[in-house]
Each structure stands twice: as C-alpha cells, then as structure tokens.
N, C-alpha and C. Protein backbone atom coordinates (compact mmCIF):
# COMPACT_ATOMS: atom_id res chain seq x y z
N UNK A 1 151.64 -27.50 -9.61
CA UNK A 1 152.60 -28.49 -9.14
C UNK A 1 151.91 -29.85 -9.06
N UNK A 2 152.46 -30.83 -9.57
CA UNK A 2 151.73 -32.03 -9.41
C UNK A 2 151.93 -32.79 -8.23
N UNK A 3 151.47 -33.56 -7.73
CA UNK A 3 150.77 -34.32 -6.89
C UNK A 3 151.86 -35.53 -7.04
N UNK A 4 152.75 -35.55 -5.74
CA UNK A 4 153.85 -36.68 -5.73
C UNK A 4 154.06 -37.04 -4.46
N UNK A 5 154.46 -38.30 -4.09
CA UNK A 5 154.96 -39.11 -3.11
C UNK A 5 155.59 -37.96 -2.29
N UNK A 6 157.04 -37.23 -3.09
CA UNK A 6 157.58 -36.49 -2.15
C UNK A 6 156.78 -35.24 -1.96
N UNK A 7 155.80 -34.57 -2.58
CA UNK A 7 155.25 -33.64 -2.05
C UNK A 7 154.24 -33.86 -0.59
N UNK A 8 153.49 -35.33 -0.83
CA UNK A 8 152.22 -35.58 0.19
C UNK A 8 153.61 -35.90 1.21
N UNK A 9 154.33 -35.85 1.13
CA UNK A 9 155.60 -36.42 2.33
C UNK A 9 155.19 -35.19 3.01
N UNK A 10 155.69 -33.82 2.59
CA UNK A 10 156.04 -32.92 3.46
C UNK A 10 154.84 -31.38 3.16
N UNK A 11 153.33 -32.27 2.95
CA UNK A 11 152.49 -31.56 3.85
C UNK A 11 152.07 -31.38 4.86
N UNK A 12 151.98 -30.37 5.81
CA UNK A 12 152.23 -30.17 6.97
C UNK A 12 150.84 -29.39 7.64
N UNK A 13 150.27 -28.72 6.66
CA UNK A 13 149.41 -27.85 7.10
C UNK A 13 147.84 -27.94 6.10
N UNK A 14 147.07 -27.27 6.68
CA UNK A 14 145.53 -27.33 6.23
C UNK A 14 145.89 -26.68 5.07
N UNK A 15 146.72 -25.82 4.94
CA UNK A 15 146.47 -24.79 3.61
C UNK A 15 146.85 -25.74 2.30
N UNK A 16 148.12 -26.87 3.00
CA UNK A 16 148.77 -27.72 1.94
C UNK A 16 147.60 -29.16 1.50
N UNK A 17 146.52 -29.39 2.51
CA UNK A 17 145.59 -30.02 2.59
C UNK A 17 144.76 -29.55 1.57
N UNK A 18 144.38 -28.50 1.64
CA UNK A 18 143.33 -27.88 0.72
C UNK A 18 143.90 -27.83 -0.30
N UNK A 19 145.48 -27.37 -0.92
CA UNK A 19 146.05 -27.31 -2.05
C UNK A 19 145.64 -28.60 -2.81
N UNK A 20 146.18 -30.05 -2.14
CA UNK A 20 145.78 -31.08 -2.52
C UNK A 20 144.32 -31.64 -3.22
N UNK A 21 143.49 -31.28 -2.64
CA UNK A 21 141.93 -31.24 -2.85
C UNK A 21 142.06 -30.75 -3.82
N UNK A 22 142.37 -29.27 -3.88
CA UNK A 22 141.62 -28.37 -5.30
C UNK A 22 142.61 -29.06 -6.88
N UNK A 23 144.13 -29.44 -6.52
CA UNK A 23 144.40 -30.20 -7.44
C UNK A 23 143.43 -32.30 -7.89
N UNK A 24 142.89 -32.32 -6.86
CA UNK A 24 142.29 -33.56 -7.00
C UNK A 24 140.81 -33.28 -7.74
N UNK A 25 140.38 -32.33 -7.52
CA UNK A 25 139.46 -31.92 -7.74
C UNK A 25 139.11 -31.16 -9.34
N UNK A 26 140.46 -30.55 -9.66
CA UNK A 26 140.57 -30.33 -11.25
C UNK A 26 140.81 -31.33 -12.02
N UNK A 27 141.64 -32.61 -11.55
CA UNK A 27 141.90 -33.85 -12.21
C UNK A 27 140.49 -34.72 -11.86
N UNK A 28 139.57 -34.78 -11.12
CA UNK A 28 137.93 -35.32 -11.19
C UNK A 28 138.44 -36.86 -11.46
N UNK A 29 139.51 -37.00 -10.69
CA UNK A 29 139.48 -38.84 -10.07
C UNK A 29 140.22 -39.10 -8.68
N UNK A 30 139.32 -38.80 -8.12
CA UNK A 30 139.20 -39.05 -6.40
C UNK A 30 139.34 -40.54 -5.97
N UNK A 31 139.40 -41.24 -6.98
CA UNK A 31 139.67 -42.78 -6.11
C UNK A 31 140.88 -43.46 -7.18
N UNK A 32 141.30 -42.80 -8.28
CA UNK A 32 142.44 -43.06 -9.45
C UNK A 32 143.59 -42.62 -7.87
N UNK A 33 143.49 -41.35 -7.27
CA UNK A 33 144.13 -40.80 -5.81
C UNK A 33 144.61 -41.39 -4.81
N UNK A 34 143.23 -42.27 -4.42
CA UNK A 34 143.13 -42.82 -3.07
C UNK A 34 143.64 -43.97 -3.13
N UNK A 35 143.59 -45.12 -4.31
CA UNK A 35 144.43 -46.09 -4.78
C UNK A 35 145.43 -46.09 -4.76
N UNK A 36 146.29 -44.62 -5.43
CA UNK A 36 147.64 -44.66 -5.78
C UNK A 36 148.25 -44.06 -4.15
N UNK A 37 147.83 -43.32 -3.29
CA UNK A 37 148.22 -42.71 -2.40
C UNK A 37 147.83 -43.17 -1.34
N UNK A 38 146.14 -43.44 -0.96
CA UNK A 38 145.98 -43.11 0.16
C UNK A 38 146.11 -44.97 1.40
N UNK A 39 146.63 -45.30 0.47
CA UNK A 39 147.08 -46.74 1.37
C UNK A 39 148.86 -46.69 1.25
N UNK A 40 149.21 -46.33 1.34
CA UNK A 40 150.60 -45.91 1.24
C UNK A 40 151.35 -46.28 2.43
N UNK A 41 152.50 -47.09 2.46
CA UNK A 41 152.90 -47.74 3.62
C UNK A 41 153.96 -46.53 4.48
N UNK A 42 154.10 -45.26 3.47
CA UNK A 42 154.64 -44.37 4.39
C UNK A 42 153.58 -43.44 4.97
N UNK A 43 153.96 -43.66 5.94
CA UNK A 43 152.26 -42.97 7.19
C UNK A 43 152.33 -41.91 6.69
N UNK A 44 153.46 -40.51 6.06
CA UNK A 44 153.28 -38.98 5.92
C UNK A 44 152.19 -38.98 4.69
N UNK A 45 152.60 -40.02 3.30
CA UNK A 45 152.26 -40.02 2.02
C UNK A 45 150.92 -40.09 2.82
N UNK A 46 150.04 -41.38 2.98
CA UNK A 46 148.97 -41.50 3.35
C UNK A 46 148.03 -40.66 4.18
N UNK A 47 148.35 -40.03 5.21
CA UNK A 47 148.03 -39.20 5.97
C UNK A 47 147.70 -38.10 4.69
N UNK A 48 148.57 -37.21 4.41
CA UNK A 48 148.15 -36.33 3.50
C UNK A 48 147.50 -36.54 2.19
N UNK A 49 147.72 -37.48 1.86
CA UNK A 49 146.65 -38.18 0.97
C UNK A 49 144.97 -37.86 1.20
N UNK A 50 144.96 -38.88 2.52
CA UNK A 50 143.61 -38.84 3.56
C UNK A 50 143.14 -37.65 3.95
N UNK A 51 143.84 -36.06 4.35
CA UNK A 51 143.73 -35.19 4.77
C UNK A 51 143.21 -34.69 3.30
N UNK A 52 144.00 -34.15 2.18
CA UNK A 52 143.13 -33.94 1.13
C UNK A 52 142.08 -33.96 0.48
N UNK A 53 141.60 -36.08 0.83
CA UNK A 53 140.05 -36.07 0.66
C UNK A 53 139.57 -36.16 1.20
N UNK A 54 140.08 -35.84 2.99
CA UNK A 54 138.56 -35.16 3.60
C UNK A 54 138.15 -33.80 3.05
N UNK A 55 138.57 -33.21 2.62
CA UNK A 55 138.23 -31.92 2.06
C UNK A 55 137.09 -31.99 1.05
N UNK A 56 137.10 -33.33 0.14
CA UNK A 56 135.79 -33.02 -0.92
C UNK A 56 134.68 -32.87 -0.26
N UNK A 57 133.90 -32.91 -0.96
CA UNK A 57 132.32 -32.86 -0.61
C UNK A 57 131.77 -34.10 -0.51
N UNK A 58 130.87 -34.34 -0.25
CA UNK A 58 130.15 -35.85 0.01
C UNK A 58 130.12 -36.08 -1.18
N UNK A 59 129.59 -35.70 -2.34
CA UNK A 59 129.26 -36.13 -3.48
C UNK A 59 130.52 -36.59 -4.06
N UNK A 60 131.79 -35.97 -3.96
CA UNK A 60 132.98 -36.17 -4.56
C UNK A 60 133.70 -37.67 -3.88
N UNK A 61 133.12 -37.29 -2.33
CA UNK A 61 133.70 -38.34 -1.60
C UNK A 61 133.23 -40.09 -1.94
N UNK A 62 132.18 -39.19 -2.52
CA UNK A 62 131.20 -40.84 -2.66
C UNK A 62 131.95 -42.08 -4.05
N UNK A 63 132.75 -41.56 -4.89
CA UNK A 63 133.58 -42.05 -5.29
C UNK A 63 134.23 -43.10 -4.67
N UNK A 64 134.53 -42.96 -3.67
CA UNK A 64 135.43 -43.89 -2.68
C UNK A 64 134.46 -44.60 -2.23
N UNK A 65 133.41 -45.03 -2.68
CA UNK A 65 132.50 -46.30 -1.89
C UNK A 65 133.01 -47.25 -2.12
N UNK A 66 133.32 -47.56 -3.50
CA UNK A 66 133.92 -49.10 -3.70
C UNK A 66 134.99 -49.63 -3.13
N UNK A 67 135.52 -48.44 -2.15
CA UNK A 67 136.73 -48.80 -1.48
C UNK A 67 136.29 -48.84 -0.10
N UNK A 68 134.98 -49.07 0.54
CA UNK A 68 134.76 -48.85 1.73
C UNK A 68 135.42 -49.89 2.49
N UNK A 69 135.41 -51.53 2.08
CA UNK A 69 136.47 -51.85 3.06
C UNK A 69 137.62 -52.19 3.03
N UNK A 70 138.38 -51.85 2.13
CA UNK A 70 140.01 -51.77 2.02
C UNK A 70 139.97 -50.17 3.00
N UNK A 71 138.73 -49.55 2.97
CA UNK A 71 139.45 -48.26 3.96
C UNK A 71 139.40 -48.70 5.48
N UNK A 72 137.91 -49.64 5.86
CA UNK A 72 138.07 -50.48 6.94
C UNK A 72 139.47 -50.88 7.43
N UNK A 73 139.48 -51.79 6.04
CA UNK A 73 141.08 -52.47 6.34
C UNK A 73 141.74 -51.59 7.04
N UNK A 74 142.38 -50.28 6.36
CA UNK A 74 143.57 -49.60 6.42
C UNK A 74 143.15 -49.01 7.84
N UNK A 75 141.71 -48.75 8.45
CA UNK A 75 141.10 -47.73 9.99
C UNK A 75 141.96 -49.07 11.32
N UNK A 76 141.62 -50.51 10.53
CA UNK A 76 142.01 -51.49 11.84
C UNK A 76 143.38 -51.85 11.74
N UNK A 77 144.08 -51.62 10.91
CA UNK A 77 145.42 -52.14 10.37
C UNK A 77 146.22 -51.26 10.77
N UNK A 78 146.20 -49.92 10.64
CA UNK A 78 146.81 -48.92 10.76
C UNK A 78 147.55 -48.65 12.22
N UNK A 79 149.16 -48.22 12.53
CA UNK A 79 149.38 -47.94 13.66
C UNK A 79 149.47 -46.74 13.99
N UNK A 80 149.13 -45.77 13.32
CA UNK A 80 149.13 -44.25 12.93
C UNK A 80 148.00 -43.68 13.20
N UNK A 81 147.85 -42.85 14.55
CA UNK A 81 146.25 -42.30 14.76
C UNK A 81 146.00 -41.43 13.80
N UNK A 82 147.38 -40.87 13.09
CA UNK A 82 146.17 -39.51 12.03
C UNK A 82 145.90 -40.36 10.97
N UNK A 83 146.22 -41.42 10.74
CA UNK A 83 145.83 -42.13 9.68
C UNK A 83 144.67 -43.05 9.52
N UNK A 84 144.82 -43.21 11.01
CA UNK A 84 143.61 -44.39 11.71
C UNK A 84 142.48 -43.27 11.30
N UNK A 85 142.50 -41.76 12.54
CA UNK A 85 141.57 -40.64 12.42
C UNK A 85 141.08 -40.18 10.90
N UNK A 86 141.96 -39.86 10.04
CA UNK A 86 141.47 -39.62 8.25
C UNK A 86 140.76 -40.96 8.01
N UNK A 87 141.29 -41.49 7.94
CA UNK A 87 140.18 -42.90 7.50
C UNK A 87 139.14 -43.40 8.14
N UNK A 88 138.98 -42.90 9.53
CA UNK A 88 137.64 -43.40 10.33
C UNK A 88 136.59 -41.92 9.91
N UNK A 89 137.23 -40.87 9.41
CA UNK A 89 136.15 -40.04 8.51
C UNK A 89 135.64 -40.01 7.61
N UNK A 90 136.73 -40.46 6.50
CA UNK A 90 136.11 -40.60 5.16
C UNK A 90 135.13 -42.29 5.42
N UNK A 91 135.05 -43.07 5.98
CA UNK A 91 134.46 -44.28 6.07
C UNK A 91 133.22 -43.64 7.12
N UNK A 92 133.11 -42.67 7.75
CA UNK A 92 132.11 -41.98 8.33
C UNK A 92 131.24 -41.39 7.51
N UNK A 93 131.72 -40.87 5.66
CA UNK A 93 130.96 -40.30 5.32
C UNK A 93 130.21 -40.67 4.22
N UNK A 94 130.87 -41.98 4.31
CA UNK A 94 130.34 -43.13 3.07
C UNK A 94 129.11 -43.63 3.66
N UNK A 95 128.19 -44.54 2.55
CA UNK A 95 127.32 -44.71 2.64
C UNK A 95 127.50 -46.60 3.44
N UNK A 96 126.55 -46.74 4.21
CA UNK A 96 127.04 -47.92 4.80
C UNK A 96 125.72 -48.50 4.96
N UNK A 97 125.64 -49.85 4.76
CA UNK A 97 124.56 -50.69 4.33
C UNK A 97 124.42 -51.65 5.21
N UNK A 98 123.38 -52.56 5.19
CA UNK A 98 123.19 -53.72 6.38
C UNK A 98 123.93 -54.29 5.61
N UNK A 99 124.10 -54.75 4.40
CA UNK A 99 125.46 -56.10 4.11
C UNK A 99 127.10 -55.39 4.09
N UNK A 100 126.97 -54.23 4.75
CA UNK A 100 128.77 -53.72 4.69
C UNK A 100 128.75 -54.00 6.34
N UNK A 101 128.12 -54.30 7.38
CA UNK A 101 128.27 -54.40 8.26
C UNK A 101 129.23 -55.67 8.44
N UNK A 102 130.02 -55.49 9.30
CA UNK A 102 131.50 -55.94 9.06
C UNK A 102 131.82 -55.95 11.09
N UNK A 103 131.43 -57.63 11.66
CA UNK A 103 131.88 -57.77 12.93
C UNK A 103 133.35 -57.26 13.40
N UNK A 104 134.55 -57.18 12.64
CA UNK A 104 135.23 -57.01 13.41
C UNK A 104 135.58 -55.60 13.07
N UNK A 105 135.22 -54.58 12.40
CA UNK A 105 134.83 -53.24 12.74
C UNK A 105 133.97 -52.90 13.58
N UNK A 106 132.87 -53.53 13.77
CA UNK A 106 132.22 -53.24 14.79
C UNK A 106 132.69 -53.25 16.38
N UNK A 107 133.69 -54.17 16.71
CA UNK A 107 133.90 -54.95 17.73
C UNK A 107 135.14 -53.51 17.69
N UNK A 108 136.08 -53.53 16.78
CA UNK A 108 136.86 -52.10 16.87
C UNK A 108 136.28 -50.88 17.16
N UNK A 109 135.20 -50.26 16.51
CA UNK A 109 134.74 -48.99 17.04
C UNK A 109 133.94 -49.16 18.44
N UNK A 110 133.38 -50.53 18.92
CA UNK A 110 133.17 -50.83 20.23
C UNK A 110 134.16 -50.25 21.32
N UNK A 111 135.82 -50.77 20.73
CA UNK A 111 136.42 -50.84 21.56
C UNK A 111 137.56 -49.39 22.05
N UNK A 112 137.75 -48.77 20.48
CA UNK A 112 138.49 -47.50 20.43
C UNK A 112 137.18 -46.36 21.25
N UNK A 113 135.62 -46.40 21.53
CA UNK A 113 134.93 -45.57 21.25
C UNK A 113 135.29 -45.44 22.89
N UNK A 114 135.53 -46.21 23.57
CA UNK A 114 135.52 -46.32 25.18
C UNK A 114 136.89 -46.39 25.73
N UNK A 115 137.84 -46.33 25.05
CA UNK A 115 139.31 -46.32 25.38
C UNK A 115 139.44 -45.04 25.55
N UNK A 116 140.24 -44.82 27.01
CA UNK A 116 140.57 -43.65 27.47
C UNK A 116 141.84 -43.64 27.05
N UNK A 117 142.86 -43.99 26.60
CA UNK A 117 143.81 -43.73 25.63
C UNK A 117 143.62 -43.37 24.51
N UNK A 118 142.42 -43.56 23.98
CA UNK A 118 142.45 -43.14 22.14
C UNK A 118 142.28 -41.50 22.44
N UNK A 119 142.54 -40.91 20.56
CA UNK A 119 142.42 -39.56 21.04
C UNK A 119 140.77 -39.36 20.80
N UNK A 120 140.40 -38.27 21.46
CA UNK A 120 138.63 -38.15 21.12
C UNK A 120 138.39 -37.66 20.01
N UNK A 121 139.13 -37.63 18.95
CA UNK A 121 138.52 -37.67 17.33
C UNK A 121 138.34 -38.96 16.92
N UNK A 122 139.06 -40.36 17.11
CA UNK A 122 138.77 -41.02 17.00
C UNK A 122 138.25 -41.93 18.28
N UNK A 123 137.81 -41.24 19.35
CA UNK A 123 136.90 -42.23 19.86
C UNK A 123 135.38 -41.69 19.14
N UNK A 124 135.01 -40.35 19.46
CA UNK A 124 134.16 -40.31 18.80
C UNK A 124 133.32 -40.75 17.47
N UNK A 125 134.56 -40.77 16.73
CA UNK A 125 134.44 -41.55 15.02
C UNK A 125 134.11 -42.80 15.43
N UNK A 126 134.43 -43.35 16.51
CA UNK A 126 134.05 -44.80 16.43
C UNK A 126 132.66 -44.91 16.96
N UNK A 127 132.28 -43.79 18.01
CA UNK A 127 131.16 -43.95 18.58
C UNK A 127 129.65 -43.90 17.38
N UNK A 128 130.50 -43.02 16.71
CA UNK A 128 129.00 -42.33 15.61
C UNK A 128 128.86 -43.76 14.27
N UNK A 129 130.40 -44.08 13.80
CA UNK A 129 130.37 -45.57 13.41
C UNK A 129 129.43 -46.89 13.95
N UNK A 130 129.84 -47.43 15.02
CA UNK A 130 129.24 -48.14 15.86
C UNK A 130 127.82 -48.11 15.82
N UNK A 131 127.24 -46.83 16.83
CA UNK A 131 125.42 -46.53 16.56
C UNK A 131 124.83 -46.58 15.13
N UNK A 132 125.81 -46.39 13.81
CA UNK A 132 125.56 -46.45 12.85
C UNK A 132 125.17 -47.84 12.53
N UNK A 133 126.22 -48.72 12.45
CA UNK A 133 126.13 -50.12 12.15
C UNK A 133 125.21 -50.88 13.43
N UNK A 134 124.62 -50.10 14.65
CA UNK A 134 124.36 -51.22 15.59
C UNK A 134 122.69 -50.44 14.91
N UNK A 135 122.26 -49.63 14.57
CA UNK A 135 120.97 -49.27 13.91
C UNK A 135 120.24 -50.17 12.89
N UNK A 136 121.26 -51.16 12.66
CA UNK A 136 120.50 -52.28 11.48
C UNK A 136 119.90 -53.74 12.27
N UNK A 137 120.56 -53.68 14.01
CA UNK A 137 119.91 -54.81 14.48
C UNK A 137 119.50 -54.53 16.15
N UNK A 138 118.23 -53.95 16.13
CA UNK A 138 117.93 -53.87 17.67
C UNK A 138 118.49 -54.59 18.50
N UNK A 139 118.89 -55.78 18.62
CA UNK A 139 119.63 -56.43 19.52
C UNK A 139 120.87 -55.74 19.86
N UNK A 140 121.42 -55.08 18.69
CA UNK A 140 122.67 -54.36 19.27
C UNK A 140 122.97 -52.79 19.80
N UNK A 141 121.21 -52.37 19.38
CA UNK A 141 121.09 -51.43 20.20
C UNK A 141 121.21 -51.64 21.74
N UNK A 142 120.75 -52.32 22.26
CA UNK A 142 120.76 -52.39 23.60
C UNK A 142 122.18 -53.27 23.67
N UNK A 143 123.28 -53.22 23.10
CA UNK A 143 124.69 -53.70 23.38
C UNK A 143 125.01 -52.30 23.69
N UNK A 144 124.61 -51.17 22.36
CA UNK A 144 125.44 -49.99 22.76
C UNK A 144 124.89 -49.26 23.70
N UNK A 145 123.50 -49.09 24.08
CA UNK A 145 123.24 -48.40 25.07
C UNK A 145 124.52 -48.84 26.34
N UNK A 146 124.18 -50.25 26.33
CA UNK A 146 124.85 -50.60 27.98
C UNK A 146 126.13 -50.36 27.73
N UNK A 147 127.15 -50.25 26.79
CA UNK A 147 128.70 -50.26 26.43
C UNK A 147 128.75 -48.50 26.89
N UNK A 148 127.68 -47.54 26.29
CA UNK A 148 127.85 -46.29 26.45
C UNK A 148 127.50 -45.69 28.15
N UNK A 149 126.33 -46.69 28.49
CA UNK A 149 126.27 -46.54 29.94
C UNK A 149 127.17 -46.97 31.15
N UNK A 150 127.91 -48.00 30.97
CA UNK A 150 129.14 -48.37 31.39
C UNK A 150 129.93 -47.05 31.18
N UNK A 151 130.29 -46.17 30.45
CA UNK A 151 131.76 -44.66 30.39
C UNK A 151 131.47 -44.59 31.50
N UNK A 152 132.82 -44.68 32.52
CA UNK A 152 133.03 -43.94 33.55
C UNK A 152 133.43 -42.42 32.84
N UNK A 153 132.24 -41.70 32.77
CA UNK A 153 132.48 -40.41 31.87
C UNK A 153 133.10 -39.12 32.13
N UNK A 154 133.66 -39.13 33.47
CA UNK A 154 134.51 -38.42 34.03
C UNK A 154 136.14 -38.16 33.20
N UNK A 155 136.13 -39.80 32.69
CA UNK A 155 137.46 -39.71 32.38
C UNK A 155 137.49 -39.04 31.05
N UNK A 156 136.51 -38.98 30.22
CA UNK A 156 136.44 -38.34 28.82
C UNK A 156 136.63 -36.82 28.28
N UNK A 157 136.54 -36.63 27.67
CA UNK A 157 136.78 -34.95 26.84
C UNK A 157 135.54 -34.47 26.46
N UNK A 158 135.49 -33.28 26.58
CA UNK A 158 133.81 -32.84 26.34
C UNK A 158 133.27 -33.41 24.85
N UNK A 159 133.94 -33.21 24.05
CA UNK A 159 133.53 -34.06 22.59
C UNK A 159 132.79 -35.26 22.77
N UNK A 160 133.83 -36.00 23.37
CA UNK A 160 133.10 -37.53 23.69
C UNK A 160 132.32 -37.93 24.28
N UNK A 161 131.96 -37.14 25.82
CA UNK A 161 130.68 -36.48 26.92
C UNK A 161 129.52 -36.56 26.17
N UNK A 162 129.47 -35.15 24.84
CA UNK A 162 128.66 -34.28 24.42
C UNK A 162 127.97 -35.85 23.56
N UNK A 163 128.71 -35.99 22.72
CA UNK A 163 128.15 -37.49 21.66
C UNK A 163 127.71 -38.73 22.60
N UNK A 164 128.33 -38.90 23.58
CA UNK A 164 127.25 -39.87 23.80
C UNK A 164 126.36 -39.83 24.38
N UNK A 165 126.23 -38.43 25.31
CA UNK A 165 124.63 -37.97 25.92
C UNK A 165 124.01 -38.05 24.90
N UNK A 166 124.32 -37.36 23.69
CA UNK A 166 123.38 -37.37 22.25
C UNK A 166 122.44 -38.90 22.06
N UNK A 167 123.64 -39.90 21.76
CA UNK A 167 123.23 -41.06 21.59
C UNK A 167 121.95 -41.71 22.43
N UNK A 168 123.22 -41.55 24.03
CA UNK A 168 121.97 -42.10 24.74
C UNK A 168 120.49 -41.52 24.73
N UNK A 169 120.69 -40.07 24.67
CA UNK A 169 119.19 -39.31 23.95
C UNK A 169 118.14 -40.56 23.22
N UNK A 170 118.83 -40.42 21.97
CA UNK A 170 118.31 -41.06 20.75
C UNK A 170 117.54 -42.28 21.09
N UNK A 171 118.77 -43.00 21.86
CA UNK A 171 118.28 -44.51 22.04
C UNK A 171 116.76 -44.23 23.09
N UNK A 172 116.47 -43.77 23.60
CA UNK A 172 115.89 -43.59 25.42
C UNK A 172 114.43 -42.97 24.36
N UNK A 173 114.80 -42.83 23.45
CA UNK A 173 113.27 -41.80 22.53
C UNK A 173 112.76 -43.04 22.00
C-alpha cells in the first residue's frame, strides 16, 4: 500500500508506525519523506510521518541532517505535543555541532525542560538537548547546572527526576 496523506491521517498505532518505516525503508529516501510529509500543516499527516522515522536507525536517520533546522523550526513552531515530542527526537538523534547551536532553541529547551506543564517526554528531550548544546560553552554549563538546581523536583515524573540527577552527576565530575 503506498504511503498517502490519507493513510498517515489515520495511523493510530505503533504497528501502523512501523508499517510506515519498513515501506520508507524499501523506497531508501528518508528525507524525499520528511519533505513531502513530515512538515505537514495537518498535525495527524505529520505526526505519523514523524512517528515512522523515529523508527529508522541512526544511520538511516542521518539523512535528515540537512534538515536539522527546518526540524528546529517545526520542535518551536509547532502547537502539537506529539509533534513537538517526534521532532524533539529525531533532532535528538542528529548530529549537532558548535555552529548548529541555535539561541532560541536553546532558550526553548531551557524553558520546556523545567515546565511542569510540558509532558516528560518532552521535557526530558529538552533537557538532554540543552546539556547537549550548553557542552560547547562552559559558561553555559554553569547556566544549566543552576536552571537544573533551581527544579523544585517534587513536582516532576520519575523520568525527569532520574535525567537530571544524571546530568547534575556529570556536571559535579
């Protein structure tokens, strides 16, 4: 079955996720995909789009570098957490450089990583983002230590607990 607007509409499930992949994956153009689909102004198209290629492998995923910040774009633009969440992964698993470092992503995963309203897939995504991009300038290590030492951490989910004890680990070594 091919791969259409109205099909990524009304995937619903992991199994229809994975269907997607293994058809993306016999056609071997993962970003010919992500172009035509995965910015898609209907949140279902996109979402399942995004859900599909989290499924490749890093190597497959790595295709999508040249799109690392139109996917930015679409993580801060977006009003759709599963859409925000798929795209703050696949941009998690890309390769990210001292010149992709990008202030007002930063200042976003600052701010989603400590919001007790976000859900903890994407606070976390922002947290592991963030330490990522604040690793290219010691000065902003000690922004995130104190941003992560500030969690009144009571209010959080063990996910989000667990990652930033990690962090603060890291930093404190």
């Amino acid at each position: 079955m091919a791969i259409t607007e109205d099909r990524l509409r009304q995937t619903f499930s992991e199994g229809g996720a994975q269907e997607i992949y293994q058809e993306i994956k016999a056609n071997g153009d993962f970003l010919g995909f992500a172009r035509q689909y995965a910015f898609s102004q209907d949140y279902r198209v996109a979402r399942s789009a995004l859900w599909g290629l989290t499924k490749a492998t890093d190597e497959e995923e790595a295709q999508l570098q040249v799109m690392l910040n139109e996917m930015i774009d679409q993580a801060l633009q977006t009003d759709n957490s599963s859409v925000r969440r798929l795209t703050l992964n696949i941009i998690e698993r890309l390769k990210m450089d001292e010149e992709d470092l990008r202030t007002d992503f930063l200042d976003f995963c600052f701010e989603h990583m400590v919001s007790i309203e976000e859900f903890p897939g994407i606070q976390t995504l922002c947290m592991k983002l963030a330490y990522r991009m604040c690793s290219f300038y010691p000065e902003l290590m000690g922004e995130m230590k104190r941003t992560l030492d500030a969690m009144e951490i009571e209010y959080y989910k063990p996910a989000v607990k667990s990652l930033r004890n990690r962090i603060l680990k890291r930093l404190s070594i």
